[in-house]
C-alpha atoms as a PDB file:
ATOM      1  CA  UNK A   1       0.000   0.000   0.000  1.00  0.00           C
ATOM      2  CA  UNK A   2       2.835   2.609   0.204  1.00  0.00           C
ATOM      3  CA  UNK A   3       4.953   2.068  -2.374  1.00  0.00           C
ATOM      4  CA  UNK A   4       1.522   3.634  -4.022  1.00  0.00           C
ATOM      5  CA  UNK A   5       1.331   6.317  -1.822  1.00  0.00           C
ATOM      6  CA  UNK A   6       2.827   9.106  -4.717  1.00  0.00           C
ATOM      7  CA  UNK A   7      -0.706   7.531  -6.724  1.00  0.00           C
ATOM      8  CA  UNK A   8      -2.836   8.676  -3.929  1.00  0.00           C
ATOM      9  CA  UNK A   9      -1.760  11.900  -3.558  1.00  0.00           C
ATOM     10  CA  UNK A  10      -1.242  12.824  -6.840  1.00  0.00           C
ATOM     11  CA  UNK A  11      -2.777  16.093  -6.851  1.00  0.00           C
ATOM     12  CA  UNK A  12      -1.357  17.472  -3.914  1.00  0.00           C
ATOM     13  CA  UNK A  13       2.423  16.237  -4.727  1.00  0.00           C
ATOM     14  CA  UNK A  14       3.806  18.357  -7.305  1.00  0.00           C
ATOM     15  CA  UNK A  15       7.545  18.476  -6.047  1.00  0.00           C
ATOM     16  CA  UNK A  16      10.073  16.296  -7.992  1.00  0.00           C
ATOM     17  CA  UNK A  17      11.007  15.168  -4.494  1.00  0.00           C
ATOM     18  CA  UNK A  18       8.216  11.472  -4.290  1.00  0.00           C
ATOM     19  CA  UNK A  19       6.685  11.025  -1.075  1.00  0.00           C
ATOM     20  CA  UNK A  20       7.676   7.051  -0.516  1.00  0.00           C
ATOM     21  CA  UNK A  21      11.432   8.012  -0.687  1.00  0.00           C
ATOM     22  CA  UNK A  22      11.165  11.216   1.906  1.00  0.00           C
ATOM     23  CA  UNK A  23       8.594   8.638   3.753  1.00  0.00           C
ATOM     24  CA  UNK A  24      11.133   5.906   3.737  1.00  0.00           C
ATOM     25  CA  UNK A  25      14.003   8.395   5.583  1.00  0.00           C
ATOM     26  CA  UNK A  26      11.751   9.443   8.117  1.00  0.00           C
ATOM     27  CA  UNK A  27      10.503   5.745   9.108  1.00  0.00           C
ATOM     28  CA  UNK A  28      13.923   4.559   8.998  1.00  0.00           C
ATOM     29  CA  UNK A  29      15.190   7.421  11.074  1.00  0.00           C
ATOM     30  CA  UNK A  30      12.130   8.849  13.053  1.00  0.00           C
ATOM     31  CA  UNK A  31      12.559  12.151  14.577  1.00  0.00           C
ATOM     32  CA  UNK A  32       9.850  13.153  16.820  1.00  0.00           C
ATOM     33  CA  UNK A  33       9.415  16.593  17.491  1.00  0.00           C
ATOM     34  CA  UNK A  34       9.245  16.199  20.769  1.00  0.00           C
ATOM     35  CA  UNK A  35      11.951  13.436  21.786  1.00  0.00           C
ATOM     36  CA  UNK A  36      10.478  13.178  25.458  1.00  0.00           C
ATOM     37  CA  UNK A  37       7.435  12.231  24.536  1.00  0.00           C
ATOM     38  CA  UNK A  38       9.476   9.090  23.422  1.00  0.00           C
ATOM     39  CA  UNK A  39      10.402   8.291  27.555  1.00  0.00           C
ATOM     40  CA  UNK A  40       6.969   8.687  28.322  1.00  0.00           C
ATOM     41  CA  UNK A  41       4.927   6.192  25.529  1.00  0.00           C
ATOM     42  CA  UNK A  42       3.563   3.817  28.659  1.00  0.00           C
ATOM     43  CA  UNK A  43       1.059   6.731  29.578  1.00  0.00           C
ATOM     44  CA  UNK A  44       0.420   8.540  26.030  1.00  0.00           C
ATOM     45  CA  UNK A  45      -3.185   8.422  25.296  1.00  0.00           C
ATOM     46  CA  UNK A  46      -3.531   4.491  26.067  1.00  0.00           C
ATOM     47  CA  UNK A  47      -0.853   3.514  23.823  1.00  0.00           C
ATOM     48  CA  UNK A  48      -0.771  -0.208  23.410  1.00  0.00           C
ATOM     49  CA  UNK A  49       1.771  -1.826  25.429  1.00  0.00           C
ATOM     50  CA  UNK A  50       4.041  -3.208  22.495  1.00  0.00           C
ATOM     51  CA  UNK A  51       4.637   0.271  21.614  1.00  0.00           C
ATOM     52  CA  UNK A  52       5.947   1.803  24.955  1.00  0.00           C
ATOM     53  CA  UNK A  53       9.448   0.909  24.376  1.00  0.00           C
ATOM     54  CA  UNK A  54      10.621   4.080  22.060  1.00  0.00           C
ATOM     55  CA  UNK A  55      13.594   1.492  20.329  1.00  0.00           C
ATOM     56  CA  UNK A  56      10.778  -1.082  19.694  1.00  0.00           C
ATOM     57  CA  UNK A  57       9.060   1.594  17.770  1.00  0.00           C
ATOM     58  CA  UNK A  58      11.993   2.650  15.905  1.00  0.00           C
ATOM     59  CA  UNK A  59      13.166  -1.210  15.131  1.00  0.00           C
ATOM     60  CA  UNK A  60       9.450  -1.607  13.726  1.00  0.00           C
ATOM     61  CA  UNK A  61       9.813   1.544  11.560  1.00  0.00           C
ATOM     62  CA  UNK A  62      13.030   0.487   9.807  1.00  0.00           C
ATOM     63  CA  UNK A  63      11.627  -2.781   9.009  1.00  0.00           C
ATOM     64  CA  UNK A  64       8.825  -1.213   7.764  1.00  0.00           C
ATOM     65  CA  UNK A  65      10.815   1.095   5.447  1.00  0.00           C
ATOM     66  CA  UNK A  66      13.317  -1.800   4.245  1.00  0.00           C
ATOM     67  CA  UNK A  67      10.413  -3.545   3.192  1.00  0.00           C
ATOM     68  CA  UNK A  68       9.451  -0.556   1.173  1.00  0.00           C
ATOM     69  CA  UNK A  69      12.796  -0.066  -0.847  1.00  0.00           C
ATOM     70  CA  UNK A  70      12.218  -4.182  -1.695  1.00  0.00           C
END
């Protein structure tokens, strides 16, 4: 589904830059704005358990965005 993503948003994308490559950076290196909000994911907004550990997240994400570049 988001190797199609520059499909869906066709009509709003009209840099030379394609959304799945800048969206492929930023899962495989997430930067949160706020990087203590990553210390406290057991008691964000009932955040499911498997995602309160921030490198758990961030080992998810790259996998995520390897299996994009495949």
């Amino acid at each position: 589904m988001l190797r199609g993503i520059d499909d869906y948003y066709a009509d709003i994308n009209t840099r030379q830059r394609r959304l799945p490559r800048k969206l492929v950076r930023q899962l495989a290196n997430p930067q949160p704005r706020d990087a203590e909000v990553t210390t406290q994911l057991a008691s964000y907004k009932a955040l499911d358990p498997r995602w309160h550990d921030w490198s758990t997240v961030k080992t998810v994400l790259a996998d995520l965005a390897e299996r994009m570049v495949r």
